[in-house]
Every structure is written in C-alpha cells, then in structure tokens.
PDB file of N, CA and C in Angstrom:
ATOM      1  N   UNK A   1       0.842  -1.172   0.000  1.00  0.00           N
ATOM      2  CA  UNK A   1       0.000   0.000   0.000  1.00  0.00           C
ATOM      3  C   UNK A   1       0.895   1.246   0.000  1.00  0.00           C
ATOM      4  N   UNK A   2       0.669   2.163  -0.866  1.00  0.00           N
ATOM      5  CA  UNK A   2       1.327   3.562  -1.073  1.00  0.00           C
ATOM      6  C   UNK A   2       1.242   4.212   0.047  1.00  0.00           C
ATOM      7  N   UNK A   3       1.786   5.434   0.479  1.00  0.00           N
ATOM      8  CA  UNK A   3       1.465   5.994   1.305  1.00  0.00           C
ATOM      9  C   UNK A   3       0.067   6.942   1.331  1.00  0.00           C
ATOM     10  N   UNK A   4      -0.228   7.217  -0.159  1.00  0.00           N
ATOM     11  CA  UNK A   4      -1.106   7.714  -0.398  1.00  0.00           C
ATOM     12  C   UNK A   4      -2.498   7.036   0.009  1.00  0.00           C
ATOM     13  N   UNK A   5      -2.417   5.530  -0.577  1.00  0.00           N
ATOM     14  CA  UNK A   5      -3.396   4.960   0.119  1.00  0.00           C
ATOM     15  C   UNK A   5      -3.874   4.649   1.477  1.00  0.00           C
ATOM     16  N   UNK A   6      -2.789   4.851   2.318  1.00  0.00           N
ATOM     17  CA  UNK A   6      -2.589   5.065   3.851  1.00  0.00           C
ATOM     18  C   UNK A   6      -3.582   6.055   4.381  1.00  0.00           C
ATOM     19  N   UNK A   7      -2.980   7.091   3.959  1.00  0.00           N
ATOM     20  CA  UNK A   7      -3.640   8.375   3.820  1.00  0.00           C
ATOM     21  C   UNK A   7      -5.220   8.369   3.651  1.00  0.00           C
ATOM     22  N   UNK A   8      -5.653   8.103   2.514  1.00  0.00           N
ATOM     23  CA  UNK A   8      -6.944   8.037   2.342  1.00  0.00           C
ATOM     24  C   UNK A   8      -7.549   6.975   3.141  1.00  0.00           C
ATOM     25  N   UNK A   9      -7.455   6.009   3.150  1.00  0.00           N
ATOM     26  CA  UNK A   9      -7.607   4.724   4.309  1.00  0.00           C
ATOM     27  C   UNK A   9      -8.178   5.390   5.707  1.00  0.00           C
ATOM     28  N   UNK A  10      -7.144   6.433   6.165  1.00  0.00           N
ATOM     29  CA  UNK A  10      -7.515   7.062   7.464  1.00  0.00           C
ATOM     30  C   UNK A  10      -8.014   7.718   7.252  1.00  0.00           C
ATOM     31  N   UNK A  11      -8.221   8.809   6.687  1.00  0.00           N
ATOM     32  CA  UNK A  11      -9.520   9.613   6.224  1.00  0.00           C
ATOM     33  C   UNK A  11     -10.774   9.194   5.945  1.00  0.00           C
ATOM     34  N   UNK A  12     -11.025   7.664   5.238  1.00  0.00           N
ATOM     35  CA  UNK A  12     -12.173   7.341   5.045  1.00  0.00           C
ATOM     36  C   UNK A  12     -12.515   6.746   6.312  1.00  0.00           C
ATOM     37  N   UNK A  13     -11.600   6.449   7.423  1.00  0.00           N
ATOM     38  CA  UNK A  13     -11.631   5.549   8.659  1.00  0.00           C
ATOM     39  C   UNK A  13     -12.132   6.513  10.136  1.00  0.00           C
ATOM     40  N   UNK A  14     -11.943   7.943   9.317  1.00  0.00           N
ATOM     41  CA  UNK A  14     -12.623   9.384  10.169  1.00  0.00           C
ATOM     42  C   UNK A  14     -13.410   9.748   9.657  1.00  0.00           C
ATOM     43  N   UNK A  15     -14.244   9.064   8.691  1.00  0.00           N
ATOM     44  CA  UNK A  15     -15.552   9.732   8.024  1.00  0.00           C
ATOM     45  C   UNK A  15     -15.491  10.882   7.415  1.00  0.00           C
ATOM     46  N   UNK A  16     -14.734  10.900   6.327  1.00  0.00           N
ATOM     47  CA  UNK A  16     -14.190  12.191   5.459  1.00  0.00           C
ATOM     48  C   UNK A  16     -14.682  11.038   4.038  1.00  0.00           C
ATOM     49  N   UNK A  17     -15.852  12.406   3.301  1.00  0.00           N
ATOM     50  CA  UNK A  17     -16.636  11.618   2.505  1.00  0.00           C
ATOM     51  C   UNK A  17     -15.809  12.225   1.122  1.00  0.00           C
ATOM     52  N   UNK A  18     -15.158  11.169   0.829  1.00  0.00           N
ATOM     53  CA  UNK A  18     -13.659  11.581  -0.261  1.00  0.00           C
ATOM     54  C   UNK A  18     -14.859  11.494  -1.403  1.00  0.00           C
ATOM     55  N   UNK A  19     -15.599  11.182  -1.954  1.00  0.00           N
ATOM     56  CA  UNK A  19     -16.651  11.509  -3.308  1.00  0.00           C
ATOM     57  C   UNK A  19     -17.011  12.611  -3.186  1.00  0.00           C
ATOM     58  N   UNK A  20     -17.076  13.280  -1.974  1.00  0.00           N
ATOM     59  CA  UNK A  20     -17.446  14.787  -2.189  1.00  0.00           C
ATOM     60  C   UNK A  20     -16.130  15.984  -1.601  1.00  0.00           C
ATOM     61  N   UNK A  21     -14.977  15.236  -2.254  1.00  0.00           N
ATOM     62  CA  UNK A  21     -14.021  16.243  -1.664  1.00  0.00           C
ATOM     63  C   UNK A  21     -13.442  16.714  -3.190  1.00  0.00           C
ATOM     64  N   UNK A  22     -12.988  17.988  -2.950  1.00  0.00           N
ATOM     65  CA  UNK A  22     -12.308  18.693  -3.976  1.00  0.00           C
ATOM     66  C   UNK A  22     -10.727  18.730  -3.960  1.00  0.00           C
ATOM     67  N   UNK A  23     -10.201  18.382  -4.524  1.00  0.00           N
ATOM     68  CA  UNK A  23      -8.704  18.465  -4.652  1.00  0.00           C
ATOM     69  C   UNK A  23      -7.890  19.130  -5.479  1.00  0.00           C
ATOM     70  N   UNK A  24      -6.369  19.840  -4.826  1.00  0.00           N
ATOM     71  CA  UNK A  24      -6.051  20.316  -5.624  1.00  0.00           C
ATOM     72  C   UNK A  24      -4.399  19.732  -6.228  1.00  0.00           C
ATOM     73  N   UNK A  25      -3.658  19.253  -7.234  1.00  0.00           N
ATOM     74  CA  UNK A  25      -2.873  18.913  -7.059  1.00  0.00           C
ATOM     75  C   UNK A  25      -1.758  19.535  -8.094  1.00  0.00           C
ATOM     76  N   UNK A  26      -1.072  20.709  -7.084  1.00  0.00           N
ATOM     77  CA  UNK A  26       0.160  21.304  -7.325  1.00  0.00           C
ATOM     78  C   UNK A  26       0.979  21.684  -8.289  1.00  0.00           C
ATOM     79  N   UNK A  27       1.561  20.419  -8.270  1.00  0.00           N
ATOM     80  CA  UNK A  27       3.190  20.414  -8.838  1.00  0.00           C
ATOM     81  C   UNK A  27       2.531  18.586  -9.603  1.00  0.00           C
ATOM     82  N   UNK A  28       1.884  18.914 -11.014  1.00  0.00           N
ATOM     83  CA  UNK A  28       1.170  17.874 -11.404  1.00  0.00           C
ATOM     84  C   UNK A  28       2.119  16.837 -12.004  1.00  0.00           C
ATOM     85  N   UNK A  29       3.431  17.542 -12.101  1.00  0.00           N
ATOM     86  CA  UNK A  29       4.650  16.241 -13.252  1.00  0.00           C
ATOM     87  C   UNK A  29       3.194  15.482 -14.748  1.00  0.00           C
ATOM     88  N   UNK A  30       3.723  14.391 -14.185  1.00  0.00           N
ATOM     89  CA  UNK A  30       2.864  13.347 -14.968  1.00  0.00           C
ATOM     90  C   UNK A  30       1.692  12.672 -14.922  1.00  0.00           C
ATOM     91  N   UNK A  31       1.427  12.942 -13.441  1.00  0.00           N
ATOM     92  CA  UNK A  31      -0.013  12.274 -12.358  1.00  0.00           C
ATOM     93  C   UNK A  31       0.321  10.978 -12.584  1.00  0.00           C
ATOM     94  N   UNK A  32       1.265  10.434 -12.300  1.00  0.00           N
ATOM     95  CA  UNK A  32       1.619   8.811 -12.216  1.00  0.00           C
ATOM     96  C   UNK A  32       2.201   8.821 -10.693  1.00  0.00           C
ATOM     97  N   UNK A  33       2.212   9.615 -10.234  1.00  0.00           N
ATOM     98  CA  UNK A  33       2.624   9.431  -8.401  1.00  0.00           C
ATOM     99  C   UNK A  33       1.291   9.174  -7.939  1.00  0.00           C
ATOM    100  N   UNK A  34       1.342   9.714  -7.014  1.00  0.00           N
ATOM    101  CA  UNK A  34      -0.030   9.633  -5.948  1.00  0.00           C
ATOM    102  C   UNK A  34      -1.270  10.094  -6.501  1.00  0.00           C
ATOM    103  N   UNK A  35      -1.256  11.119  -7.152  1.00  0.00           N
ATOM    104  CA  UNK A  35      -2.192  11.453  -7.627  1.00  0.00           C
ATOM    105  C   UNK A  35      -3.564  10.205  -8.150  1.00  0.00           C
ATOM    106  N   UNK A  36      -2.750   9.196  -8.757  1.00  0.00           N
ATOM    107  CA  UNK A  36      -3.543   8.012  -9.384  1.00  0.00           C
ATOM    108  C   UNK A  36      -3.935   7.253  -8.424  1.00  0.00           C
ATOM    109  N   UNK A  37      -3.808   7.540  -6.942  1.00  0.00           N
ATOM    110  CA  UNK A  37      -4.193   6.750  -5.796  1.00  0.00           C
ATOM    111  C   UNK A  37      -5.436   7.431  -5.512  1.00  0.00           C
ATOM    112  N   UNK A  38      -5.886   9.012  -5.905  1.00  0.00           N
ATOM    113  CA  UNK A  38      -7.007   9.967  -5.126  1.00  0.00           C
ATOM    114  C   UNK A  38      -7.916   9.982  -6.399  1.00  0.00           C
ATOM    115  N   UNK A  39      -7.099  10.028  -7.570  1.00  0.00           N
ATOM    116  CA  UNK A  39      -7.817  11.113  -8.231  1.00  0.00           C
ATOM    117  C   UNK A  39      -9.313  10.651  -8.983  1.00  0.00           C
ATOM    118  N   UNK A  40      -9.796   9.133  -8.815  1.00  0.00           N
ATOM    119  CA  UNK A  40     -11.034   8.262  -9.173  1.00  0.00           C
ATOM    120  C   UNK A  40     -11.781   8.281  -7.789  1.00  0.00           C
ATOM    121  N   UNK A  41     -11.092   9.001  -6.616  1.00  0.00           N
ATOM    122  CA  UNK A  41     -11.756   8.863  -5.718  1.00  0.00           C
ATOM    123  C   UNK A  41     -12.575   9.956  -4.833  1.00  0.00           C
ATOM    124  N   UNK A  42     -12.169  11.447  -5.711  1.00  0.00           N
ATOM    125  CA  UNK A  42     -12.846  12.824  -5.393  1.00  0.00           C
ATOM    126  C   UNK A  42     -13.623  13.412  -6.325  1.00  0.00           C
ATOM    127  N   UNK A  43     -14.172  14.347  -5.903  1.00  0.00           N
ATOM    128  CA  UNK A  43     -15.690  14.699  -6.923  1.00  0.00           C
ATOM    129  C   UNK A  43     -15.095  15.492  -7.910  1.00  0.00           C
ATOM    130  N   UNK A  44     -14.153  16.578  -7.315  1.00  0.00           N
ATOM    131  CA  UNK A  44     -13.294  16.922  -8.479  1.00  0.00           C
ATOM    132  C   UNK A  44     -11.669  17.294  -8.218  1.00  0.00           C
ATOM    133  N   UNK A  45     -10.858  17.305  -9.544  1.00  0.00           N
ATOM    134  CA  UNK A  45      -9.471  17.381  -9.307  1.00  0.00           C
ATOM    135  C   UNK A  45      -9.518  17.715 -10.122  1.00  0.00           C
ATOM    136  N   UNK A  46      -8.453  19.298  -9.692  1.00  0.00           N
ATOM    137  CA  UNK A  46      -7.452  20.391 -10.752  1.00  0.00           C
ATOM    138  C   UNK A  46      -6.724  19.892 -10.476  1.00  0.00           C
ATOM    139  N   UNK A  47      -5.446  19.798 -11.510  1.00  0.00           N
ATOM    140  CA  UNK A  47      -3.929  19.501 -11.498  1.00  0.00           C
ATOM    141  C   UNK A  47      -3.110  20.728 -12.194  1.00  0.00           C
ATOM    142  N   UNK A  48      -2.279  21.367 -12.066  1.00  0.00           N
ATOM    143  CA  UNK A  48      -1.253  22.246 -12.302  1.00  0.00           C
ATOM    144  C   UNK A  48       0.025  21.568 -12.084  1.00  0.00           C
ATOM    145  N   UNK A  49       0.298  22.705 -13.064  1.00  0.00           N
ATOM    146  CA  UNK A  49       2.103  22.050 -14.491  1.00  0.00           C
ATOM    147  C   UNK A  49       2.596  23.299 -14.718  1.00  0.00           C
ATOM    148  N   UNK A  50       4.031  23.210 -14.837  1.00  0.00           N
ATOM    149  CA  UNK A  50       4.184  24.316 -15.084  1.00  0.00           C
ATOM    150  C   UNK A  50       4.691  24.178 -16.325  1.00  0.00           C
ATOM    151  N   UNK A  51       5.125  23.044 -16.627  1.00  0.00           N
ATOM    152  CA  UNK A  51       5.811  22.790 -18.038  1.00  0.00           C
ATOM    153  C   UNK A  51       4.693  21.848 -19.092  1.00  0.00           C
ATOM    154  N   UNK A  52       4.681  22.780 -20.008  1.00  0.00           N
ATOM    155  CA  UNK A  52       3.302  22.402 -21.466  1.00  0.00           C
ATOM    156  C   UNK A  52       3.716  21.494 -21.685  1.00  0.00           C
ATOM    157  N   UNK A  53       4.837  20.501 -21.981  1.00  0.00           N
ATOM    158  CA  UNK A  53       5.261  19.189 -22.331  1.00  0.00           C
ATOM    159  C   UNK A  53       4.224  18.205 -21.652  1.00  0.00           C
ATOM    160  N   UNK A  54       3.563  18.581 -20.277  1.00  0.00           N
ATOM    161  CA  UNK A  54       3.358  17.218 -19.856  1.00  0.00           C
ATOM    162  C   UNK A  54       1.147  18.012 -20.292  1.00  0.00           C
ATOM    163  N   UNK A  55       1.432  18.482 -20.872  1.00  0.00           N
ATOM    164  CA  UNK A  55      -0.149  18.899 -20.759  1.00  0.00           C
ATOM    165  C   UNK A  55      -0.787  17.238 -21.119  1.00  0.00           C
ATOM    166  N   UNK A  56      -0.161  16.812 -22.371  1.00  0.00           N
ATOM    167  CA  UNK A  56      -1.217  15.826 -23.177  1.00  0.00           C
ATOM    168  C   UNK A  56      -0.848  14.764 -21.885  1.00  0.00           C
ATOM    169  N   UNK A  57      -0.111  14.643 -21.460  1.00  0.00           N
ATOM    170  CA  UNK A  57       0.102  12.903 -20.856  1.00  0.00           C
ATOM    171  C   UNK A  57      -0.700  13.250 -19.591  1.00  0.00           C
ATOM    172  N   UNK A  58      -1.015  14.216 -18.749  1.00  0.00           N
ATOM    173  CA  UNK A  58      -1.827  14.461 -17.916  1.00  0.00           C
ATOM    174  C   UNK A  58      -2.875  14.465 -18.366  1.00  0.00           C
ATOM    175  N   UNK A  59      -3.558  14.785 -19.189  1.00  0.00           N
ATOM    176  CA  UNK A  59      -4.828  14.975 -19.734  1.00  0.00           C
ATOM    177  C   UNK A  59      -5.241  12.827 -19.931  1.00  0.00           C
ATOM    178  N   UNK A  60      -4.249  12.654 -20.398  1.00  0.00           N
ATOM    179  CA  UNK A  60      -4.269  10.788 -20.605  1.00  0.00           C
ATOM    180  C   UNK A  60      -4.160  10.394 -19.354  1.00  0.00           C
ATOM    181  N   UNK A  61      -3.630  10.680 -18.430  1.00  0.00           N
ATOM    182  CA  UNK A  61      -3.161  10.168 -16.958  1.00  0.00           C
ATOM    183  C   UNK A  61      -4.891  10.316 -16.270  1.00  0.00           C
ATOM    184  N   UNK A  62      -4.803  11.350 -16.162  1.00  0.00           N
ATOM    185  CA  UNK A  62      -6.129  11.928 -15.630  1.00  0.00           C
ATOM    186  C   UNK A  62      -7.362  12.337 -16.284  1.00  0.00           C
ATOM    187  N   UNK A  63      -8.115  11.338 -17.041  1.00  0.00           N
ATOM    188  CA  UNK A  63      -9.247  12.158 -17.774  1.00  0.00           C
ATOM    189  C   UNK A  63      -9.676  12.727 -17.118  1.00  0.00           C
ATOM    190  N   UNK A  64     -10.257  12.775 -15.839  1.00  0.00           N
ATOM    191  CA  UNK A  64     -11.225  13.316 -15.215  1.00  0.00           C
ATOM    192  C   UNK A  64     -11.000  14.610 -14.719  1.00  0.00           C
ATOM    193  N   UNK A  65      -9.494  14.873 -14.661  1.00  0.00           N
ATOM    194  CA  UNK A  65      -9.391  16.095 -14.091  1.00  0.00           C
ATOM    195  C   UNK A  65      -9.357  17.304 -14.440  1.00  0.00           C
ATOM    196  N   UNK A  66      -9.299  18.618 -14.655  1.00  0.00           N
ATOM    197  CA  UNK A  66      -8.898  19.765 -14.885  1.00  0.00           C
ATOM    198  C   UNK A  66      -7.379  20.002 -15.178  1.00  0.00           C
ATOM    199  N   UNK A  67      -6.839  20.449 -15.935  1.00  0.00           N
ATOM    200  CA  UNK A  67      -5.259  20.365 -16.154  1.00  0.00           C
ATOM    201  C   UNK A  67      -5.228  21.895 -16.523  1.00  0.00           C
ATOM    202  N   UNK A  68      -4.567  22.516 -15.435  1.00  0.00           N
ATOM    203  CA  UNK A  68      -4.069  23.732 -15.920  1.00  0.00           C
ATOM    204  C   UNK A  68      -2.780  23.818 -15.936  1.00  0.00           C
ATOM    205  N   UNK A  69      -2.364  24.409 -17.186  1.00  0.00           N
ATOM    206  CA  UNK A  69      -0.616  24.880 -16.833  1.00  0.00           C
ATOM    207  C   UNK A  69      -0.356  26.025 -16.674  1.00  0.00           C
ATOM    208  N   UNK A  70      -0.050  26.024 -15.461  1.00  0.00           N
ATOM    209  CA  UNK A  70      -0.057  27.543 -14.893  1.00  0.00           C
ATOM    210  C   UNK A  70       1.262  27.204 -14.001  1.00  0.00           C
ATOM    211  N   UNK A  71       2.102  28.514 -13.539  1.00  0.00           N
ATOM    212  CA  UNK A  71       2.964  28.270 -12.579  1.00  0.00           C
ATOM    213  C   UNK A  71       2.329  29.023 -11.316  1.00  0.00           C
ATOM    214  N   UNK A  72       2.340  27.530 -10.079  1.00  0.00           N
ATOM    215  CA  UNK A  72       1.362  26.994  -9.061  1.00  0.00           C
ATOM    216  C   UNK A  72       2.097  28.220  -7.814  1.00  0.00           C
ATOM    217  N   UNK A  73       3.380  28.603  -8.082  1.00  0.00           N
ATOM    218  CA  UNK A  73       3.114  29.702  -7.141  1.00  0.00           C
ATOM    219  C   UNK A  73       2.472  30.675  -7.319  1.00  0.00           C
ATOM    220  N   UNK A  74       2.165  31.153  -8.304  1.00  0.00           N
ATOM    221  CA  UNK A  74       1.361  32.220  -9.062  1.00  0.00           C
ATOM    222  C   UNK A  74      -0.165  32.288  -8.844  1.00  0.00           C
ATOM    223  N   UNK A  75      -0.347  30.666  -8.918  1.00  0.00           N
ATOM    224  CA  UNK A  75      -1.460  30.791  -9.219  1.00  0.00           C
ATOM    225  C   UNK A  75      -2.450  30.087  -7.750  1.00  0.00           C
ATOM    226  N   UNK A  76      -1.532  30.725  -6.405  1.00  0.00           N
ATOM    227  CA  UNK A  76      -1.905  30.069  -5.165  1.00  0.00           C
ATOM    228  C   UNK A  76      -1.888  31.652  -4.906  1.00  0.00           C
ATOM    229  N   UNK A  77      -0.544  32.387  -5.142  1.00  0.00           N
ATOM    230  CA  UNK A  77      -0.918  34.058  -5.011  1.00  0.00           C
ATOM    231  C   UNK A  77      -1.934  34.716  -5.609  1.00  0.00           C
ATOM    232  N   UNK A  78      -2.761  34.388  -6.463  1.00  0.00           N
ATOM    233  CA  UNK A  78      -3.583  34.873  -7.439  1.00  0.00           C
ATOM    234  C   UNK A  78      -4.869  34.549  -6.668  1.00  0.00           C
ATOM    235  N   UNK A  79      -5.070  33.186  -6.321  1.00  0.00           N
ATOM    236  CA  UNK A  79      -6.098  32.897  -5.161  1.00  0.00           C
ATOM    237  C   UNK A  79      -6.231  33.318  -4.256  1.00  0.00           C
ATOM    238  N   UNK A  80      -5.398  33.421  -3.653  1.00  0.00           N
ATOM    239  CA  UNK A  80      -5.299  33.773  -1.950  1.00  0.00           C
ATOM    240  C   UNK A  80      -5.767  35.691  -2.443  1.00  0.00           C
ATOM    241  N   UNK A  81      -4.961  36.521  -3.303  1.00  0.00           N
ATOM    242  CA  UNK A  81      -5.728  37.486  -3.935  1.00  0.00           C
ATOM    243  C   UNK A  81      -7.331  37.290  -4.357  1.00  0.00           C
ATOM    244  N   UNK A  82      -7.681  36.621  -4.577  1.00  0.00           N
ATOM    245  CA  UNK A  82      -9.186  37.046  -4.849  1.00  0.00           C
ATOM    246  C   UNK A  82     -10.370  36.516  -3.942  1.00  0.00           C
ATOM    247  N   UNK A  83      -9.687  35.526  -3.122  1.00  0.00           N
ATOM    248  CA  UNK A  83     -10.309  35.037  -1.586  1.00  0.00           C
ATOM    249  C   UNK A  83     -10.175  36.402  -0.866  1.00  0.00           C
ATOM    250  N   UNK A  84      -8.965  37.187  -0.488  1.00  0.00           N
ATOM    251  CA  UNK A  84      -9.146  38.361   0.532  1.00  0.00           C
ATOM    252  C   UNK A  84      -9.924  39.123  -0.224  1.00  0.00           C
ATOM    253  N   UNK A  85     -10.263  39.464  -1.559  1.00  0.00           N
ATOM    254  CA  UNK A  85     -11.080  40.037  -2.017  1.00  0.00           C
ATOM    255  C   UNK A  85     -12.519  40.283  -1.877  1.00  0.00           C
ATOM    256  N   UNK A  86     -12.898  39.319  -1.369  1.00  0.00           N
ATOM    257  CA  UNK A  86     -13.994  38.531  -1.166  1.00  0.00           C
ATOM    258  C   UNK A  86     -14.473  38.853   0.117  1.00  0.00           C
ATOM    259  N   UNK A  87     -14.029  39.353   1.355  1.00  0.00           N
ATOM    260  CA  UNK A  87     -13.838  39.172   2.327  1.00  0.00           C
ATOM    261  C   UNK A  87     -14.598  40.756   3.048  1.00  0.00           C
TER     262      UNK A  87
END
C-alpha cells in the first residue's frame, strides 16, 4: 500500500466523505505518483504544471481532471488574492 493509500484509508476511517471532496494537485509532473491513488476517488481534481510538455500525458493520466498549466506559485498568489477580495 502507497502511502497515499494510507492516507486516504484514514480519512475514510474518520468519516471524510472523499466523493465529495475537492482536490487540488500542485506540482502535477505526470499524475503517475499519488495522484492516481485519489484522483477516481474525489468529486473533483485540478492539477497544475508548469511545463506544457506534460499537458497531453496528464490529460491521458487523468481524464477526469482539470489540467491547468499555470505556474502553481502564481497561481496560489492569485487565489489567496481574490479570496481576501472577497472578504
């Protein structure tokens, strides 16, 4: 078992209803890490890249998810900007 699956294991073992959780995942590489342990198992998943090379193999890795290529510090400052906005 991955660690990832560890992870979720105890979360589903604290009643954390992972079909209705949203995820966000980072620093996306290829989505052949962990990602492929969560990502059939939340209601929805963005993935961020910073490098366009891996757009298509993420998009194949992950149908289900959202694939942005954006660079993820940017685009966590850009959030956190329009959350205090909000406020």
């Amino acid at each position: 078992m991955s660690p990832m699956q560890r992870v979720l294991r105890a979360l589903e073992k604290r009643g954390v209803d992972l079909q209705a959780a949203r995820a966000v995942e980072v620093f996306g590489g290829t989505g052949i890490f962990h990602t492929l342990d969560y990502a059939s198992r939340v209601a929805r998943l963005e993935v961020w890249e910073i490098d366009p090379k891996h757009d298509a193999t993420l998009k194949s890795n992950l149908p289900q998810a959202v694939v942005r290529i954006t660079d993820a510090y940017a685009q966590v400052k850009e959030t956190a900007l329009r959350s205090d906005r909000r406020r």
